[in-house]
C-alpha atoms as a PDB file:
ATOM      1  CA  UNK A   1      -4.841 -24.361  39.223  1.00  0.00           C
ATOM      2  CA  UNK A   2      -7.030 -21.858  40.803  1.00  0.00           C
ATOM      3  CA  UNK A   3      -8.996 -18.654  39.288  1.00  0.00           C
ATOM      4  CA  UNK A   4      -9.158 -15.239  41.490  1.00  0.00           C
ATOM      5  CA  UNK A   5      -9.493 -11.534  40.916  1.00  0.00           C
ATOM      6  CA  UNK A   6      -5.483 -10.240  41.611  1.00  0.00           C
ATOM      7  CA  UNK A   7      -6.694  -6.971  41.238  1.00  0.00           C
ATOM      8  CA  UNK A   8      -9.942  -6.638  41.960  1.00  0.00           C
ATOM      9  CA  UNK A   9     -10.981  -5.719  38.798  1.00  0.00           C
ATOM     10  CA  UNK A  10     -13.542  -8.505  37.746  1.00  0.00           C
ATOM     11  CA  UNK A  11     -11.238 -10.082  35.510  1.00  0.00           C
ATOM     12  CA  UNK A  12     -10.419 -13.744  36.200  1.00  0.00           C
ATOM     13  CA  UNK A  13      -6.810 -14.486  36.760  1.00  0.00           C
ATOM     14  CA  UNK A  14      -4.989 -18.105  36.307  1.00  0.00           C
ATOM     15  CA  UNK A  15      -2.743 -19.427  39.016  1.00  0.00           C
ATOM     16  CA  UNK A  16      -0.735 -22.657  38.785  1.00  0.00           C
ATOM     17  CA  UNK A  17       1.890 -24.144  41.345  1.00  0.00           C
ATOM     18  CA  UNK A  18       4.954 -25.953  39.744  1.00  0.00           C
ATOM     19  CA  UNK A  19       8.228 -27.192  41.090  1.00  0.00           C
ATOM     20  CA  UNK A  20      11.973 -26.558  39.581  1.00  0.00           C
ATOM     21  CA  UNK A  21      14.059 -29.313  41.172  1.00  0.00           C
ATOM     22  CA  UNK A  22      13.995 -30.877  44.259  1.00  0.00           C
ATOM     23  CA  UNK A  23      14.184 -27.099  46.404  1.00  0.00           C
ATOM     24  CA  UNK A  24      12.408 -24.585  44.342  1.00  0.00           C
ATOM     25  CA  UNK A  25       8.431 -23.586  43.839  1.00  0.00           C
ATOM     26  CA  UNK A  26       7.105 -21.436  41.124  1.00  0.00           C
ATOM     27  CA  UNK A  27       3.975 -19.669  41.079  1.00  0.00           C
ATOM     28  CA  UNK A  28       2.917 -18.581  37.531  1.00  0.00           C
ATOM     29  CA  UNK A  29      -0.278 -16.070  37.245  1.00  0.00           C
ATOM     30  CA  UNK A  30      -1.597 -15.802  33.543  1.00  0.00           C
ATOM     31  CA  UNK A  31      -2.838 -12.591  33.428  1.00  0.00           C
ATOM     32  CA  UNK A  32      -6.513 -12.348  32.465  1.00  0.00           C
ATOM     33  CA  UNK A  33      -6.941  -8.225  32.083  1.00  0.00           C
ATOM     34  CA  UNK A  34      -7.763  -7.575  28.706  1.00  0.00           C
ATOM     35  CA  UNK A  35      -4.919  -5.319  28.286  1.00  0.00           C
ATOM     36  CA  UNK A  36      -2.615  -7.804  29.370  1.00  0.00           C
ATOM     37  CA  UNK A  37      -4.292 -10.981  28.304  1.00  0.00           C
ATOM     38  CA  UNK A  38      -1.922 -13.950  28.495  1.00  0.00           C
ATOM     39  CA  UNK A  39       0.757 -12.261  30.008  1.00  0.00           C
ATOM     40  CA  UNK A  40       2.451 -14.542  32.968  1.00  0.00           C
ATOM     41  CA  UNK A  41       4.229 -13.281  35.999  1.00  0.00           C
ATOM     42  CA  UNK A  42       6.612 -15.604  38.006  1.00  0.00           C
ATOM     43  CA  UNK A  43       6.627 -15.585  41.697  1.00  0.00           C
ATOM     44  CA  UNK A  44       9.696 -18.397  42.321  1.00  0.00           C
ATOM     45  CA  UNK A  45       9.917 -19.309  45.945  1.00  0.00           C
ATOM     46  CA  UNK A  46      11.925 -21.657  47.976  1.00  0.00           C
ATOM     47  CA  UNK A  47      11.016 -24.933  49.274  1.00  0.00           C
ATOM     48  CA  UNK A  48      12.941 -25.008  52.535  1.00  0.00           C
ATOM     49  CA  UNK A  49      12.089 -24.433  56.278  1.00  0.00           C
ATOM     50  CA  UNK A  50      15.099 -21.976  56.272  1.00  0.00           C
ATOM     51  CA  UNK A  51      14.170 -19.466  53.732  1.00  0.00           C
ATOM     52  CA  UNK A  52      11.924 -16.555  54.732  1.00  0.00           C
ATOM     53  CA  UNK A  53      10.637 -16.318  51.231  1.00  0.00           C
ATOM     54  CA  UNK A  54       9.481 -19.920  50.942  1.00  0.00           C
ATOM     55  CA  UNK A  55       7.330 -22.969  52.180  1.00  0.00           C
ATOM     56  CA  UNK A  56       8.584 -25.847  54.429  1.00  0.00           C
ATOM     57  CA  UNK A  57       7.867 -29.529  52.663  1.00  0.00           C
ATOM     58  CA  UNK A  58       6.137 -30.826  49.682  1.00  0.00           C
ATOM     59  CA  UNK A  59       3.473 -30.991  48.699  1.00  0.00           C
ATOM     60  CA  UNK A  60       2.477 -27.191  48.418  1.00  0.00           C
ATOM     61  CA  UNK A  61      -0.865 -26.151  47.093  1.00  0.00           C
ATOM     62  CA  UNK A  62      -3.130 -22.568  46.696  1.00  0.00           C
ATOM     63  CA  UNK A  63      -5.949 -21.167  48.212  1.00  0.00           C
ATOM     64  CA  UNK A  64      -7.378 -17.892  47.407  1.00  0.00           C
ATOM     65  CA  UNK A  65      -8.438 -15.817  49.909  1.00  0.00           C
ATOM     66  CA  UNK A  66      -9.714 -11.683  50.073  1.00  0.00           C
ATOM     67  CA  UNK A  67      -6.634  -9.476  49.797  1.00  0.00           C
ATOM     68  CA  UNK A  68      -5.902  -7.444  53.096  1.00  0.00           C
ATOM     69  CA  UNK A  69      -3.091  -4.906  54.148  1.00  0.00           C
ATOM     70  CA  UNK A  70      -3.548  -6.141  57.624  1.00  0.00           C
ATOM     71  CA  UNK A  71      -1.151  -8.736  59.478  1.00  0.00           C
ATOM     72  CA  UNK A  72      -1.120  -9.487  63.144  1.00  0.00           C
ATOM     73  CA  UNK A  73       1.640  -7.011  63.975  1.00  0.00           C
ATOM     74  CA  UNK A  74      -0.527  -4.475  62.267  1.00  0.00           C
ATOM     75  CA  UNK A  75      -0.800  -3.099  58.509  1.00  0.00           C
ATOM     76  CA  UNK A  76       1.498  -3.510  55.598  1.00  0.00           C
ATOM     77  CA  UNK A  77       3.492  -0.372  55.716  1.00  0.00           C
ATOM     78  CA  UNK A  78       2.268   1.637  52.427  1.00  0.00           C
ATOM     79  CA  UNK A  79      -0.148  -0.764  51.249  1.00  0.00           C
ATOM     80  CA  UNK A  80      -3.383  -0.054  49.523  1.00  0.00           C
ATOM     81  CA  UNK A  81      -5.389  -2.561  47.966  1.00  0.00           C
ATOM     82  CA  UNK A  82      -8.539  -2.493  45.826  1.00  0.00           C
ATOM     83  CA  UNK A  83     -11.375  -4.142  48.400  1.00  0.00           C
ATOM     84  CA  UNK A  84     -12.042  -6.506  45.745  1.00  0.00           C
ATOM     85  CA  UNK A  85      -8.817  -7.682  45.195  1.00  0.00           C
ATOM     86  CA  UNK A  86      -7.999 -11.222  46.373  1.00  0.00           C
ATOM     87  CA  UNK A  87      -4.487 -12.699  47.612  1.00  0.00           C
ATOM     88  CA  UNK A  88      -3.117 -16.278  46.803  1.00  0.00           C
ATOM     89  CA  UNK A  89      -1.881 -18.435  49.992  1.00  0.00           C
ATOM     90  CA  UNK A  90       1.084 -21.000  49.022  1.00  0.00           C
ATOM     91  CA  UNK A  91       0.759 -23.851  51.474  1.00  0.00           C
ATOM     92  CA  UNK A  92       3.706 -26.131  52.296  1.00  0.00           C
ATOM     93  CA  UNK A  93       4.457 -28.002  55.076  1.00  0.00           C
ATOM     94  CA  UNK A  94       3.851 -26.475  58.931  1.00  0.00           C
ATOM     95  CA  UNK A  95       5.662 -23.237  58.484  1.00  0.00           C
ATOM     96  CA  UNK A  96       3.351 -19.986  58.356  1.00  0.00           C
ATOM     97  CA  UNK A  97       2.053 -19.759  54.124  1.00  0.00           C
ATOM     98  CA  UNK A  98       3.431 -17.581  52.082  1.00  0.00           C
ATOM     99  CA  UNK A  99       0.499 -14.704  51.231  1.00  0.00           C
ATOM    100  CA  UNK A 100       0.860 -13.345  47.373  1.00  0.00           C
ATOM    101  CA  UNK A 101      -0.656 -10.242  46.571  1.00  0.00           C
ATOM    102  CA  UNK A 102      -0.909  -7.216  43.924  1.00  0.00           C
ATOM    103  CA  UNK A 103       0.989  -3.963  45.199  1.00  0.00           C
ATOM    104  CA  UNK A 104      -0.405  -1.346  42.546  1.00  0.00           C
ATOM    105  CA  UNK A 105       1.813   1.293  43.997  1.00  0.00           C
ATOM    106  CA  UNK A 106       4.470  -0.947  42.550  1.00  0.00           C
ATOM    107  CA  UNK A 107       2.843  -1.995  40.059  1.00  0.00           C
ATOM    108  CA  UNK A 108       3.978  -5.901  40.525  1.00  0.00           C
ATOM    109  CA  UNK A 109       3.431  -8.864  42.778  1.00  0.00           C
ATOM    110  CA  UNK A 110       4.705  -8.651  46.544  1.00  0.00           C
ATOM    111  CA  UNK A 111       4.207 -10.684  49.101  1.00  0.00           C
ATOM    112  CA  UNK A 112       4.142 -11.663  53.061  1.00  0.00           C
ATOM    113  CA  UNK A 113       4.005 -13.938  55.859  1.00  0.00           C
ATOM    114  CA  UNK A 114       3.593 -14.186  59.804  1.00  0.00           C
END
């Protein structure tokens, strides 16, 4: 479990990392904006070194780290981010993490990797 500012807000969000069988991750973000207090969004992701949208091996875990628009092939086409905002990193294995972020354009979780 890991607190972090999705938004950038200064509200404290809640992350937690659980598994659904043997080849599937969830990410579940309890909301912690007062107008959406206790709300939960679901981020499911693979746990297989041949999915793009997924990690490689158990065990996975989180980090949080600042939220940026900019990869190393250059920025996120159409994404803007609050500077305060912060992204979560979901580590499995030795293939490149999967980065979670906040698009507010969309208005919904999106995501990326090298």
């Amino acid at each position: 479990m890991v607190r972090f500012d999705l938004q950038g807000i200064g509200t404290k969000d809640t992350a937690l990392l659980g598994y659904q069988g043997a080849k599937e991750g969830v990410l579940a973000i309890v909301r912690g904006k007062k107008a959406e207090a206790g709300k939960v969004l679901y981020f499911p992701f693979a746990i297989s070194g041949s999915s793009s949208l997924g990690v490689c091996a158990r065990p996975i875990h989180l980090e949080v780290m600042p939220a940026t628009c900019e990869r190393d092939q250059g920025p996120i086409a159409g994404c803007t981010l609050n500077q305060r905002a912060q992204e979560l990193v979901v580590i499995g294995g030795d293939c490149d993490p999967l980065h979670i972020y906040w698009d507010p354009q969309q208005g919904s979780l999106d995501w990326w990797r090298l």
